[in-house]
C-alpha atoms as a PDB file:
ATOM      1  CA  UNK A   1       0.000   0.000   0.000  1.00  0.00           C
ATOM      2  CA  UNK A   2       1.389   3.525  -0.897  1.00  0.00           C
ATOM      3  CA  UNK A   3      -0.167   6.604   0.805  1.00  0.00           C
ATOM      4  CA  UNK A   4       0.538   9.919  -0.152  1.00  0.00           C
ATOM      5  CA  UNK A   5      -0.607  12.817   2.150  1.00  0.00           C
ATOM      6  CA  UNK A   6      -0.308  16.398   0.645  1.00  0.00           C
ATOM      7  CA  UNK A   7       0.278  18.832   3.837  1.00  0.00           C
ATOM      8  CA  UNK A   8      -0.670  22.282   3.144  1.00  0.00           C
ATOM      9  CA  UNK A   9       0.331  25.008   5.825  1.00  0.00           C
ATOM     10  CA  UNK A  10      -1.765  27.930   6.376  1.00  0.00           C
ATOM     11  CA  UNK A  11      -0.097  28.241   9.677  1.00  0.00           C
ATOM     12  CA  UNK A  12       3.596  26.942  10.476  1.00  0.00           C
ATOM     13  CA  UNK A  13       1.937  25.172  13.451  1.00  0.00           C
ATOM     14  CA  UNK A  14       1.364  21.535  13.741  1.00  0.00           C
ATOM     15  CA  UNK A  15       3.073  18.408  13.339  1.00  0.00           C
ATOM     16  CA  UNK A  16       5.749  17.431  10.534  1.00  0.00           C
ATOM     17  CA  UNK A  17       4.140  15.736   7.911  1.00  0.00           C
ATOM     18  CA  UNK A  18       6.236  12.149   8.162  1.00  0.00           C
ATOM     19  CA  UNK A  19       4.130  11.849  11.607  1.00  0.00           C
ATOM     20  CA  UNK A  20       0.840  12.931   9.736  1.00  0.00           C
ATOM     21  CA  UNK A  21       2.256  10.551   7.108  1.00  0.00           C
ATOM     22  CA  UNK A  22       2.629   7.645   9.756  1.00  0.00           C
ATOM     23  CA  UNK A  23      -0.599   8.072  11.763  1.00  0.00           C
ATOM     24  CA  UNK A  24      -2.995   8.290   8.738  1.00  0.00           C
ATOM     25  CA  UNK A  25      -1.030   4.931   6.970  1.00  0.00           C
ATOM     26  CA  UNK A  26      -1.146   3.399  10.907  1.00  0.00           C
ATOM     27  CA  UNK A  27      -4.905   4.029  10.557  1.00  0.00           C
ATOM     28  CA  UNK A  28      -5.496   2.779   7.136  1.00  0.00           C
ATOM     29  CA  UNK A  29      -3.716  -0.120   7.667  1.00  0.00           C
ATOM     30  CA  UNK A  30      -5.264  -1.111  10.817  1.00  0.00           C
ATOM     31  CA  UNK A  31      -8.943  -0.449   9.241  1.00  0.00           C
ATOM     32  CA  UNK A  32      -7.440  -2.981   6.613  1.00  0.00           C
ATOM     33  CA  UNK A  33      -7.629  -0.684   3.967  1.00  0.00           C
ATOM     34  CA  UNK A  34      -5.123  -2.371   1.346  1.00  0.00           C
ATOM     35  CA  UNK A  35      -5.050  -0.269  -1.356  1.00  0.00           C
ATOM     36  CA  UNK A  36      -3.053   2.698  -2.144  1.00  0.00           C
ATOM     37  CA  UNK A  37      -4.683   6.020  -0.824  1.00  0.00           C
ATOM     38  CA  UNK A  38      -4.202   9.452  -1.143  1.00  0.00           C
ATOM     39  CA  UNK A  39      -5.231  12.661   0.921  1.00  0.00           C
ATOM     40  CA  UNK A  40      -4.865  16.093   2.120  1.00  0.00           C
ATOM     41  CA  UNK A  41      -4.287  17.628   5.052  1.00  0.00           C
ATOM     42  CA  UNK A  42      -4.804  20.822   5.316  1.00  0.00           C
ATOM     43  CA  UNK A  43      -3.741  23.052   8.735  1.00  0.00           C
ATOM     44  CA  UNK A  44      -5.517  26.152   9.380  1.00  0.00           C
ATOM     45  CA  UNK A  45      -6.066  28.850  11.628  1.00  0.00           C
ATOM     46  CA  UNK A  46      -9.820  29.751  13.605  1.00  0.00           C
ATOM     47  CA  UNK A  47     -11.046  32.002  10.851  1.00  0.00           C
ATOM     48  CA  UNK A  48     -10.577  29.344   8.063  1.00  0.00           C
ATOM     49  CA  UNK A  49     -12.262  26.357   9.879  1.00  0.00           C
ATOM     50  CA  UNK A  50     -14.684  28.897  11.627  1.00  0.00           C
ATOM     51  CA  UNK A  51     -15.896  29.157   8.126  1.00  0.00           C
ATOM     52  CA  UNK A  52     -15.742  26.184   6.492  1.00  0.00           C
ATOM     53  CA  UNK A  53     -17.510  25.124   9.594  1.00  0.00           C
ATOM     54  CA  UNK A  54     -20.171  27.596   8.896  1.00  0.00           C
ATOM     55  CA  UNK A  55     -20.830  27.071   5.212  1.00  0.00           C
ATOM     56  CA  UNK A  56     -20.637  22.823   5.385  1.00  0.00           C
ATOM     57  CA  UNK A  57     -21.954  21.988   8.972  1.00  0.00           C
ATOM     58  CA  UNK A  58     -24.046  25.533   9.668  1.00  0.00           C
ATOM     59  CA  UNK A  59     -22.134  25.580  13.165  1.00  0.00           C
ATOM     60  CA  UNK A  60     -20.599  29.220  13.008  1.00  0.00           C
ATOM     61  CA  UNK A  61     -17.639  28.406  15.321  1.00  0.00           C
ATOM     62  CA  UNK A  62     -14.672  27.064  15.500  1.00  0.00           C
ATOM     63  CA  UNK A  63     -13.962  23.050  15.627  1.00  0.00           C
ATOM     64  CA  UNK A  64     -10.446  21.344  15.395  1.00  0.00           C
ATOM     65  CA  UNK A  65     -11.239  19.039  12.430  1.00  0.00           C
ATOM     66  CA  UNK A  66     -13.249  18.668   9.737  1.00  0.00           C
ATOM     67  CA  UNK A  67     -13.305  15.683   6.959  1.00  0.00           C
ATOM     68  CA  UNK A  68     -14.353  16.099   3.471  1.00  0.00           C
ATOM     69  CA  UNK A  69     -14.745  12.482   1.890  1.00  0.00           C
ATOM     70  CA  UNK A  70     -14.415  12.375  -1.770  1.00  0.00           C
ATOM     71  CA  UNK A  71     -16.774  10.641  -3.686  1.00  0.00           C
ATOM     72  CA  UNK A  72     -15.815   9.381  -7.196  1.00  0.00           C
ATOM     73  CA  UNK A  73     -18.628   9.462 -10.141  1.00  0.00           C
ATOM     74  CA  UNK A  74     -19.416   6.259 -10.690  1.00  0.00           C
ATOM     75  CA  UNK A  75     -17.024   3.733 -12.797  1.00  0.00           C
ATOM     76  CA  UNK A  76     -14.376   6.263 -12.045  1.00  0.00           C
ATOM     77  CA  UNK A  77     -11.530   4.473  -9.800  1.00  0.00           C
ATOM     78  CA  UNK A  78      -9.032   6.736  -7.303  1.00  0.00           C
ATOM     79  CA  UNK A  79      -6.583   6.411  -5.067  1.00  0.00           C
ATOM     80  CA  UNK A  80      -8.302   9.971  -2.841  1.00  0.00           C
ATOM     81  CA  UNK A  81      -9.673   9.567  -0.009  1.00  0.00           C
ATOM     82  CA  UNK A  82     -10.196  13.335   0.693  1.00  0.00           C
ATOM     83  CA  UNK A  83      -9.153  16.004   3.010  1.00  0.00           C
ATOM     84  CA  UNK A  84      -9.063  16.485   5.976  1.00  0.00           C
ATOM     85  CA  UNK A  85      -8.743  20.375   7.690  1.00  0.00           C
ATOM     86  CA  UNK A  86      -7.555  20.956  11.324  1.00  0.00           C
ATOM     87  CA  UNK A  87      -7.167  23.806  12.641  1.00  0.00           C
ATOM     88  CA  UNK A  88      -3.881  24.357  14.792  1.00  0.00           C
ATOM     89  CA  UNK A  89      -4.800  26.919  17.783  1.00  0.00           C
ATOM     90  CA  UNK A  90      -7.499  25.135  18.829  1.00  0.00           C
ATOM     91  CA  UNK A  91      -5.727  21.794  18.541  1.00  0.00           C
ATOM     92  CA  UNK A  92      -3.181  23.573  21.354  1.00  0.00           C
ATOM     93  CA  UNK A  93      -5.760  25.203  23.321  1.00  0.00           C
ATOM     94  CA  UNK A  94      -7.933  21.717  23.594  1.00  0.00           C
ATOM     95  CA  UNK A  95      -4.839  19.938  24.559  1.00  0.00           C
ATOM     96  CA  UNK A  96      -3.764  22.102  27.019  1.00  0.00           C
ATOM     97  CA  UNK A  97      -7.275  22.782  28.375  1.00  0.00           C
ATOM     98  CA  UNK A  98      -7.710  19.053  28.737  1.00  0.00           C
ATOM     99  CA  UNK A  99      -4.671  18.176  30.137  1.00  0.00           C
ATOM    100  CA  UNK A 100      -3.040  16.185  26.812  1.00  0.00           C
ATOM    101  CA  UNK A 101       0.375  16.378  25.425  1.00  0.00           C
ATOM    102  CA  UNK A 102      -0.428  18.403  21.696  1.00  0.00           C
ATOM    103  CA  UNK A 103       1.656  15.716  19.804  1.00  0.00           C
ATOM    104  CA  UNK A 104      -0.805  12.772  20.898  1.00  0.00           C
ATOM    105  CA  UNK A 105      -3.871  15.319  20.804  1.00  0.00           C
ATOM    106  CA  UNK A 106      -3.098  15.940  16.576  1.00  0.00           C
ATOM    107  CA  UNK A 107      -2.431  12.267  16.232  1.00  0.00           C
ATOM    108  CA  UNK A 108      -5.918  11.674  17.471  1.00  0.00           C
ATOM    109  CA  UNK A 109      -7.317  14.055  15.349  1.00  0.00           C
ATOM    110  CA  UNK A 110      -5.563  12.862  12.304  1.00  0.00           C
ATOM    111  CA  UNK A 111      -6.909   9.451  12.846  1.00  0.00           C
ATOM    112  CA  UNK A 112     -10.337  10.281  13.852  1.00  0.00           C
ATOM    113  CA  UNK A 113     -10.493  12.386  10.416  1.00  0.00           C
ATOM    114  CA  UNK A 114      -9.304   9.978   8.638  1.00  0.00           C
ATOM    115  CA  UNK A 115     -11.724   7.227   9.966  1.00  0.00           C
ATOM    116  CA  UNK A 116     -14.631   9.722   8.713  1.00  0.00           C
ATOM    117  CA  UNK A 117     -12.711   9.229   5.502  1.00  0.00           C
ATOM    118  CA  UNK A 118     -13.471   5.758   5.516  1.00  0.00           C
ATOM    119  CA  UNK A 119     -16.612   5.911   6.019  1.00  0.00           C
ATOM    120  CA  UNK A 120     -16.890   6.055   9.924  1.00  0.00           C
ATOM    121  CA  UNK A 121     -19.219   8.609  12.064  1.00  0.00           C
ATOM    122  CA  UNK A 122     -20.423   8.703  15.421  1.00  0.00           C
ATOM    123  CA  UNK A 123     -24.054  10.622  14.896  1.00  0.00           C
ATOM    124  CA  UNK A 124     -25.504   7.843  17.242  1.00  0.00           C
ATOM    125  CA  UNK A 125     -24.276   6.858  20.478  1.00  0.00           C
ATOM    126  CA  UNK A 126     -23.669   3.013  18.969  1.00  0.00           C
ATOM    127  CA  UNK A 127     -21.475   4.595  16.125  1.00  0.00           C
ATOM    128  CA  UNK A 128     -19.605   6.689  18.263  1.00  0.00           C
ATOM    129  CA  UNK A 129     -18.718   3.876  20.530  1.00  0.00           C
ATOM    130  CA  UNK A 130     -17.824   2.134  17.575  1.00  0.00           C
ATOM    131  CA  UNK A 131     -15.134   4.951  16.093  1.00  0.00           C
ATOM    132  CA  UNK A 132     -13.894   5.225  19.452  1.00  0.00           C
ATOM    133  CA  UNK A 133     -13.296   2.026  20.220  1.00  0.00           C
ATOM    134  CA  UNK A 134     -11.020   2.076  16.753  1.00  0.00           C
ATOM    135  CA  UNK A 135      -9.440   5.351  17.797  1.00  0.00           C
ATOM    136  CA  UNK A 136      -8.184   4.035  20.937  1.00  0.00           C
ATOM    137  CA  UNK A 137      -7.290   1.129  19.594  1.00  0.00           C
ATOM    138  CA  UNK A 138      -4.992   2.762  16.636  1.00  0.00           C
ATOM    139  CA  UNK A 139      -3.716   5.427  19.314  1.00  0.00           C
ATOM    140  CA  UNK A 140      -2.341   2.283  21.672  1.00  0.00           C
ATOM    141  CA  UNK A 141      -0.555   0.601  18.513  1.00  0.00           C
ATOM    142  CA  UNK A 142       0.968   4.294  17.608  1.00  0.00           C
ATOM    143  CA  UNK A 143       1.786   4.389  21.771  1.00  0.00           C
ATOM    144  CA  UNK A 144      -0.388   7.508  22.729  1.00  0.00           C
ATOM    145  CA  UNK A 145      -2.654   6.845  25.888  1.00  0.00           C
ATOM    146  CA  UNK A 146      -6.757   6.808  25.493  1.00  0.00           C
ATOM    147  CA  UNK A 147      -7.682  10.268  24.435  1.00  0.00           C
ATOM    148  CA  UNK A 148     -10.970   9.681  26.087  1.00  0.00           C
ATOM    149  CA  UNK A 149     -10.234   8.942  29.319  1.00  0.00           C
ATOM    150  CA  UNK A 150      -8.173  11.719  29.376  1.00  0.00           C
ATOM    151  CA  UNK A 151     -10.636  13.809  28.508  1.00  0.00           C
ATOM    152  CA  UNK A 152     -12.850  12.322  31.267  1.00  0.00           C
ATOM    153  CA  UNK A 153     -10.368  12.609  33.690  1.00  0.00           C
ATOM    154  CA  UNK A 154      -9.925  16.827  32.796  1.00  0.00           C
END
Protein backbone atom coordinates (compact mmCIF):
# COMPACT_ATOMS: atom_id res chain seq x y z
CA UNK A 1 0.00 0.00 0.00
CA UNK A 2 1.39 3.53 -0.90
CA UNK A 3 -0.17 6.60 0.80
CA UNK A 4 0.54 9.92 -0.15
CA UNK A 5 -0.61 12.82 2.15
CA UNK A 6 -0.31 16.40 0.65
CA UNK A 7 0.28 18.83 3.84
CA UNK A 8 -0.67 22.28 3.14
CA UNK A 9 0.33 25.01 5.82
CA UNK A 10 -1.77 27.93 6.38
CA UNK A 11 -0.10 28.24 9.68
CA UNK A 12 3.60 26.94 10.48
CA UNK A 13 1.94 25.17 13.45
CA UNK A 14 1.36 21.53 13.74
CA UNK A 15 3.07 18.41 13.34
CA UNK A 16 5.75 17.43 10.53
CA UNK A 17 4.14 15.74 7.91
CA UNK A 18 6.24 12.15 8.16
CA UNK A 19 4.13 11.85 11.61
CA UNK A 20 0.84 12.93 9.74
CA UNK A 21 2.26 10.55 7.11
CA UNK A 22 2.63 7.65 9.76
CA UNK A 23 -0.60 8.07 11.76
CA UNK A 24 -2.99 8.29 8.74
CA UNK A 25 -1.03 4.93 6.97
CA UNK A 26 -1.15 3.40 10.91
CA UNK A 27 -4.90 4.03 10.56
CA UNK A 28 -5.50 2.78 7.14
CA UNK A 29 -3.72 -0.12 7.67
CA UNK A 30 -5.26 -1.11 10.82
CA UNK A 31 -8.94 -0.45 9.24
CA UNK A 32 -7.44 -2.98 6.61
CA UNK A 33 -7.63 -0.68 3.97
CA UNK A 34 -5.12 -2.37 1.35
CA UNK A 35 -5.05 -0.27 -1.36
CA UNK A 36 -3.05 2.70 -2.14
CA UNK A 37 -4.68 6.02 -0.82
CA UNK A 38 -4.20 9.45 -1.14
CA UNK A 39 -5.23 12.66 0.92
CA UNK A 40 -4.86 16.09 2.12
CA UNK A 41 -4.29 17.63 5.05
CA UNK A 42 -4.80 20.82 5.32
CA UNK A 43 -3.74 23.05 8.74
CA UNK A 44 -5.52 26.15 9.38
CA UNK A 45 -6.07 28.85 11.63
CA UNK A 46 -9.82 29.75 13.60
CA UNK A 47 -11.05 32.00 10.85
CA UNK A 48 -10.58 29.34 8.06
CA UNK A 49 -12.26 26.36 9.88
CA UNK A 50 -14.68 28.90 11.63
CA UNK A 51 -15.90 29.16 8.13
CA UNK A 52 -15.74 26.18 6.49
CA UNK A 53 -17.51 25.12 9.59
CA UNK A 54 -20.17 27.60 8.90
CA UNK A 55 -20.83 27.07 5.21
CA UNK A 56 -20.64 22.82 5.39
CA UNK A 57 -21.95 21.99 8.97
CA UNK A 58 -24.05 25.53 9.67
CA UNK A 59 -22.13 25.58 13.16
CA UNK A 60 -20.60 29.22 13.01
CA UNK A 61 -17.64 28.41 15.32
CA UNK A 62 -14.67 27.06 15.50
CA UNK A 63 -13.96 23.05 15.63
CA UNK A 64 -10.45 21.34 15.40
CA UNK A 65 -11.24 19.04 12.43
CA UNK A 66 -13.25 18.67 9.74
CA UNK A 67 -13.31 15.68 6.96
CA UNK A 68 -14.35 16.10 3.47
CA UNK A 69 -14.75 12.48 1.89
CA UNK A 70 -14.42 12.38 -1.77
CA UNK A 71 -16.77 10.64 -3.69
CA UNK A 72 -15.82 9.38 -7.20
CA UNK A 73 -18.63 9.46 -10.14
CA UNK A 74 -19.42 6.26 -10.69
CA UNK A 75 -17.02 3.73 -12.80
CA UNK A 76 -14.38 6.26 -12.05
CA UNK A 77 -11.53 4.47 -9.80
CA UNK A 78 -9.03 6.74 -7.30
CA UNK A 79 -6.58 6.41 -5.07
CA UNK A 80 -8.30 9.97 -2.84
CA UNK A 81 -9.67 9.57 -0.01
CA UNK A 82 -10.20 13.34 0.69
CA UNK A 83 -9.15 16.00 3.01
CA UNK A 84 -9.06 16.48 5.98
CA UNK A 85 -8.74 20.37 7.69
CA UNK A 86 -7.56 20.96 11.32
CA UNK A 87 -7.17 23.81 12.64
CA UNK A 88 -3.88 24.36 14.79
CA UNK A 89 -4.80 26.92 17.78
CA UNK A 90 -7.50 25.14 18.83
CA UNK A 91 -5.73 21.79 18.54
CA UNK A 92 -3.18 23.57 21.35
CA UNK A 93 -5.76 25.20 23.32
CA UNK A 94 -7.93 21.72 23.59
CA UNK A 95 -4.84 19.94 24.56
CA UNK A 96 -3.76 22.10 27.02
CA UNK A 97 -7.27 22.78 28.37
CA UNK A 98 -7.71 19.05 28.74
CA UNK A 99 -4.67 18.18 30.14
CA UNK A 100 -3.04 16.19 26.81
CA UNK A 101 0.37 16.38 25.42
CA UNK A 102 -0.43 18.40 21.70
CA UNK A 103 1.66 15.72 19.80
CA UNK A 104 -0.80 12.77 20.90
CA UNK A 105 -3.87 15.32 20.80
CA UNK A 106 -3.10 15.94 16.58
CA UNK A 107 -2.43 12.27 16.23
CA UNK A 108 -5.92 11.67 17.47
CA UNK A 109 -7.32 14.05 15.35
CA UNK A 110 -5.56 12.86 12.30
CA UNK A 111 -6.91 9.45 12.85
CA UNK A 112 -10.34 10.28 13.85
CA UNK A 113 -10.49 12.39 10.42
CA UNK A 114 -9.30 9.98 8.64
CA UNK A 115 -11.72 7.23 9.97
CA UNK A 116 -14.63 9.72 8.71
CA UNK A 117 -12.71 9.23 5.50
CA UNK A 118 -13.47 5.76 5.52
CA UNK A 119 -16.61 5.91 6.02
CA UNK A 120 -16.89 6.05 9.92
CA UNK A 121 -19.22 8.61 12.06
CA UNK A 122 -20.42 8.70 15.42
CA UNK A 123 -24.05 10.62 14.90
CA UNK A 124 -25.50 7.84 17.24
CA UNK A 125 -24.28 6.86 20.48
CA UNK A 126 -23.67 3.01 18.97
CA UNK A 127 -21.48 4.60 16.13
CA UNK A 128 -19.61 6.69 18.26
CA UNK A 129 -18.72 3.88 20.53
CA UNK A 130 -17.82 2.13 17.58
CA UNK A 131 -15.13 4.95 16.09
CA UNK A 132 -13.89 5.22 19.45
CA UNK A 133 -13.30 2.03 20.22
CA UNK A 134 -11.02 2.08 16.75
CA UNK A 135 -9.44 5.35 17.80
CA UNK A 136 -8.18 4.04 20.94
CA UNK A 137 -7.29 1.13 19.59
CA UNK A 138 -4.99 2.76 16.64
CA UNK A 139 -3.72 5.43 19.31
CA UNK A 140 -2.34 2.28 21.67
CA UNK A 141 -0.55 0.60 18.51
CA UNK A 142 0.97 4.29 17.61
CA UNK A 143 1.79 4.39 21.77
CA UNK A 144 -0.39 7.51 22.73
CA UNK A 145 -2.65 6.85 25.89
CA UNK A 146 -6.76 6.81 25.49
CA UNK A 147 -7.68 10.27 24.44
CA UNK A 148 -10.97 9.68 26.09
CA UNK A 149 -10.23 8.94 29.32
CA UNK A 150 -8.17 11.72 29.38
CA UNK A 151 -10.64 13.81 28.51
CA UNK A 152 -12.85 12.32 31.27
CA UNK A 153 -10.37 12.61 33.69
CA UNK A 154 -9.92 16.83 32.80
Amino acid sequence: MSVTVDVQRVVADGPDEADIRRWVTATLQAEGHAADAELTVRIVDEAEITELNRRYRHKDRPTNVLAFPFEAPPGVETELLGDLVIAAPVVRREAAEQGKAETAHWAHLVVHGTLHLLGHDHLTEAEAERMEGREVAILDALGFPNPYQLSEAS
